[in-house]
N, C-alpha and C. Protein backbone atom coordinates (compact mmCIF):
# COMPACT_ATOMS: atom_id res chain seq x y z
N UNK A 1 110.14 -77.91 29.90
CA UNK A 1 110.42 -79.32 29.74
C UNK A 1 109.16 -79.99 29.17
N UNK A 2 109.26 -80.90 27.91
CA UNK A 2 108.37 -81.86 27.74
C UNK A 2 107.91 -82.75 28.40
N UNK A 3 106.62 -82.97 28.73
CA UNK A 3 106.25 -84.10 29.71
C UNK A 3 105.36 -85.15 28.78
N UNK A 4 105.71 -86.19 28.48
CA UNK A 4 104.61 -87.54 28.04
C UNK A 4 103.18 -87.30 29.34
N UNK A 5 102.16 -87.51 27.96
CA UNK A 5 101.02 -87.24 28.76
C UNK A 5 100.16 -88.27 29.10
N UNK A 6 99.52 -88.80 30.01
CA UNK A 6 98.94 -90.36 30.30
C UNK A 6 98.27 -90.86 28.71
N UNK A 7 97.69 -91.85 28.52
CA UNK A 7 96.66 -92.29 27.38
C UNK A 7 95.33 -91.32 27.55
N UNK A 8 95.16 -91.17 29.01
CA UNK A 8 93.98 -90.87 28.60
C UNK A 8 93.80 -89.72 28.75
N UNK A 9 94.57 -88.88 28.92
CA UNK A 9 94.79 -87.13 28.32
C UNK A 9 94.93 -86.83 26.72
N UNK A 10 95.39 -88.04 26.51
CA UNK A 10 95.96 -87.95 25.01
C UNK A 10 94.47 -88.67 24.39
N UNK A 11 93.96 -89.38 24.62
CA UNK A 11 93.02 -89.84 24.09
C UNK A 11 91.76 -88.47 23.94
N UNK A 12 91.55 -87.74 25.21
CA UNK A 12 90.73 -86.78 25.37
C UNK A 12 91.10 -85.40 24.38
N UNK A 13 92.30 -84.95 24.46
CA UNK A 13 92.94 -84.43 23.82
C UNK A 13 92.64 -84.58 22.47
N UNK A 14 92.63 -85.37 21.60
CA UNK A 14 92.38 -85.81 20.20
C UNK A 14 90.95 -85.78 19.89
N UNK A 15 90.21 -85.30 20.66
CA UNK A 15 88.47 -85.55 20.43
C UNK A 15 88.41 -83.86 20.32
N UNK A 16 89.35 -83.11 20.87
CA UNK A 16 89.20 -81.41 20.77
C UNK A 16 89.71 -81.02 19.17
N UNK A 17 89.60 -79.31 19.27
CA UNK A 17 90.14 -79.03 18.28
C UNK A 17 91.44 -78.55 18.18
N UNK A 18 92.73 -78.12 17.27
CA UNK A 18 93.84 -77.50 17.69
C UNK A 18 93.95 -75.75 18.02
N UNK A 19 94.49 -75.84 18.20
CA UNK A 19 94.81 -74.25 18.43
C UNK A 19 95.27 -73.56 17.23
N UNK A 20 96.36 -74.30 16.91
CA UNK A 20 96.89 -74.65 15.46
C UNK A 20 97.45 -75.72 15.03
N UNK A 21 98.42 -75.62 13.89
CA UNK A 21 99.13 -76.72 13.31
C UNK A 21 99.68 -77.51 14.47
N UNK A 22 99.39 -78.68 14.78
CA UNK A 22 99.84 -79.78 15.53
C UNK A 22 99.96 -79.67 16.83
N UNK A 23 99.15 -78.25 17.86
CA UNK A 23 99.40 -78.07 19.02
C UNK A 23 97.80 -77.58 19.46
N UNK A 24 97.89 -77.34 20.89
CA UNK A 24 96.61 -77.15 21.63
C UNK A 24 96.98 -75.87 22.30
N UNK A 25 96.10 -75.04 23.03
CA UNK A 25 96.83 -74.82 24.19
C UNK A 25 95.51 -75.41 25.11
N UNK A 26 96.64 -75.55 26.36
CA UNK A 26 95.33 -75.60 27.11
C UNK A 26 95.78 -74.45 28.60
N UNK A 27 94.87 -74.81 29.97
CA UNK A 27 95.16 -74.62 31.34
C UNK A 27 95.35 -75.99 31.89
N UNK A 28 96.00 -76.14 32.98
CA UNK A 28 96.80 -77.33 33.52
C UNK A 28 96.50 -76.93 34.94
N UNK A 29 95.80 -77.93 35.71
CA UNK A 29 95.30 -78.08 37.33
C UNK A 29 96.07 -79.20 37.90
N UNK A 30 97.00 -78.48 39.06
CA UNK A 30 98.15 -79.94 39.50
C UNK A 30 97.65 -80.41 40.46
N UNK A 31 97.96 -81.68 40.65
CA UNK A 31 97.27 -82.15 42.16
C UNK A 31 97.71 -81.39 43.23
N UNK A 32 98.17 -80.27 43.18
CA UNK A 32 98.80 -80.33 44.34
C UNK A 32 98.07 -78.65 44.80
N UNK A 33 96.77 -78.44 43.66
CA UNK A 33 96.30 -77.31 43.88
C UNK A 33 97.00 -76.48 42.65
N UNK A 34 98.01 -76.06 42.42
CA UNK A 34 98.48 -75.26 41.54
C UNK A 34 98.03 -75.16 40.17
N UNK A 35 98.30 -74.31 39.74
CA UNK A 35 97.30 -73.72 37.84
C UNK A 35 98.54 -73.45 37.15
N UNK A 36 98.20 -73.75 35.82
CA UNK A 36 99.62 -73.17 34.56
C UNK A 36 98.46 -72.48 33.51
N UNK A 37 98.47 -71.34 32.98
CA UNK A 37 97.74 -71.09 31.96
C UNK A 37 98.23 -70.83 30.95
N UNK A 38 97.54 -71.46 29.44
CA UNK A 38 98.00 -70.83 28.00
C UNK A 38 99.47 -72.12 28.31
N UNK A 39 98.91 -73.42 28.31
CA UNK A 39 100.16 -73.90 28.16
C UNK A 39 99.96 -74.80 26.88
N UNK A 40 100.95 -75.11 26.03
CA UNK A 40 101.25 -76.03 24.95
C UNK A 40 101.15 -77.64 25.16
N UNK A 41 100.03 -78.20 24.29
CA UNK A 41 100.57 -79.52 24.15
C UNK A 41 100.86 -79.75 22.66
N UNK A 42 101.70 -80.42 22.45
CA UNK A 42 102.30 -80.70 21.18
C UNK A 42 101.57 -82.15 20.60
N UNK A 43 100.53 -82.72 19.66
CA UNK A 43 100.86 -83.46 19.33
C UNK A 43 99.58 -84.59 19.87
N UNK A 44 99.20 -83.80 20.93
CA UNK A 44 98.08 -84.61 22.22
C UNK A 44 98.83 -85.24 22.41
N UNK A 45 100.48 -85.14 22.70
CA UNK A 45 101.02 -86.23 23.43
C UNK A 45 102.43 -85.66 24.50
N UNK A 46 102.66 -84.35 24.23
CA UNK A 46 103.75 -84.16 24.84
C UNK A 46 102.60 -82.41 25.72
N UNK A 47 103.36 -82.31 26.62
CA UNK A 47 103.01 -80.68 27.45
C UNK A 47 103.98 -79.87 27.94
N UNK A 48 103.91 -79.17 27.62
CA UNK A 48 105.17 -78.12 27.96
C UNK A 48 104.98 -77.91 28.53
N UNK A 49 106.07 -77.90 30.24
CA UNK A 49 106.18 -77.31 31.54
C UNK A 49 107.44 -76.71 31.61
N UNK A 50 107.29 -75.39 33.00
CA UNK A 50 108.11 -75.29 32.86
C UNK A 50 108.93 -76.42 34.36
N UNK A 51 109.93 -76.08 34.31
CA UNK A 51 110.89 -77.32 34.98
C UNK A 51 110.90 -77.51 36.30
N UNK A 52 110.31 -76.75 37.32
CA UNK A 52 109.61 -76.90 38.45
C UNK A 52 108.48 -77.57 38.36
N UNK A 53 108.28 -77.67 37.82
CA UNK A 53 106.07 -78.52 37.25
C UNK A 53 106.51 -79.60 36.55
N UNK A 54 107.63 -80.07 36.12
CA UNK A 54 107.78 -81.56 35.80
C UNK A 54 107.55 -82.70 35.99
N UNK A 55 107.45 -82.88 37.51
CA UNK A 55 107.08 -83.94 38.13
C UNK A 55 106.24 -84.03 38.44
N UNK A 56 104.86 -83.22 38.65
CA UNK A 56 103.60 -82.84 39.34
C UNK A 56 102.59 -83.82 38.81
N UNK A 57 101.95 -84.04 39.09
CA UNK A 57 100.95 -84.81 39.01
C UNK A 57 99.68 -83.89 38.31
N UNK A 58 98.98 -84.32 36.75
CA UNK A 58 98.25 -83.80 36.34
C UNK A 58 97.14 -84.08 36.37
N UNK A 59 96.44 -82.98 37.44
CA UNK A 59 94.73 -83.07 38.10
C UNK A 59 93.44 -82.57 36.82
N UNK A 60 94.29 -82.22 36.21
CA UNK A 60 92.93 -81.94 34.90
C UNK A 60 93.24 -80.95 33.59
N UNK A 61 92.69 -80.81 32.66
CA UNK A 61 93.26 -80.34 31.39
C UNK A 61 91.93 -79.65 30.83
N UNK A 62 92.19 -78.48 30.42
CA UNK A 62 91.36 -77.94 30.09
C UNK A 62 91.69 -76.80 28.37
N UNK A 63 91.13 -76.84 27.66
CA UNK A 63 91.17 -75.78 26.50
C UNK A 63 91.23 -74.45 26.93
N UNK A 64 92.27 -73.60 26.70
CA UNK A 64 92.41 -72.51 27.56
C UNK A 64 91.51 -71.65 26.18
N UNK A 65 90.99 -70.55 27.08
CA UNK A 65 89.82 -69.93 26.35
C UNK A 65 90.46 -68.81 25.99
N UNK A 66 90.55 -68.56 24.56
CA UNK A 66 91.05 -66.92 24.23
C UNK A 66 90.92 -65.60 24.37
C-alpha cells in the first residue's frame, strides 16, 4: 500500500540522492519499534508498505545501504 509521507520526510527526502529514476529506497523505523528494509519511496512523496504497516507511525527514514 502507498502511504503519503509527512512534509518533512518529503522535504528530507529531496536533499538525498535516487536510487533510480524517480524512486529511493530506503529502511523504515516504526514507532512502535519495528524495521522494513529495502523499502520504496516513489517520488519523495509516496512509501510503499506492505498493508499491515499502513497505519504505523513513521519513527525515522533512512537510505538503505547496498
Amino acid at each position: 500500500m502507498r502511504v503519503h509521507l509527512d512534509q518533512h520526510w518529503k522535504t528530507w527526502l529531496l536533499q538525498l540522492p535516487e536510487s533510480g529514476m524517480g524512486y529511493q529506497r530506503v529502511d523504515v523505523s516504526l514507532a512502535d519499534g519495528r524495521e522494513l528494509k529495502d523499502v520504496p519511496v516513489f517520488n519523495a512523496e509516496e512509501v510503499e508498505l506492505p498493508d499491515e504497516f499502513a497505519h504505523a507511525r513513521i519513527k525515522d527514514l533512512r537510505l538503505h545501504a547496498a
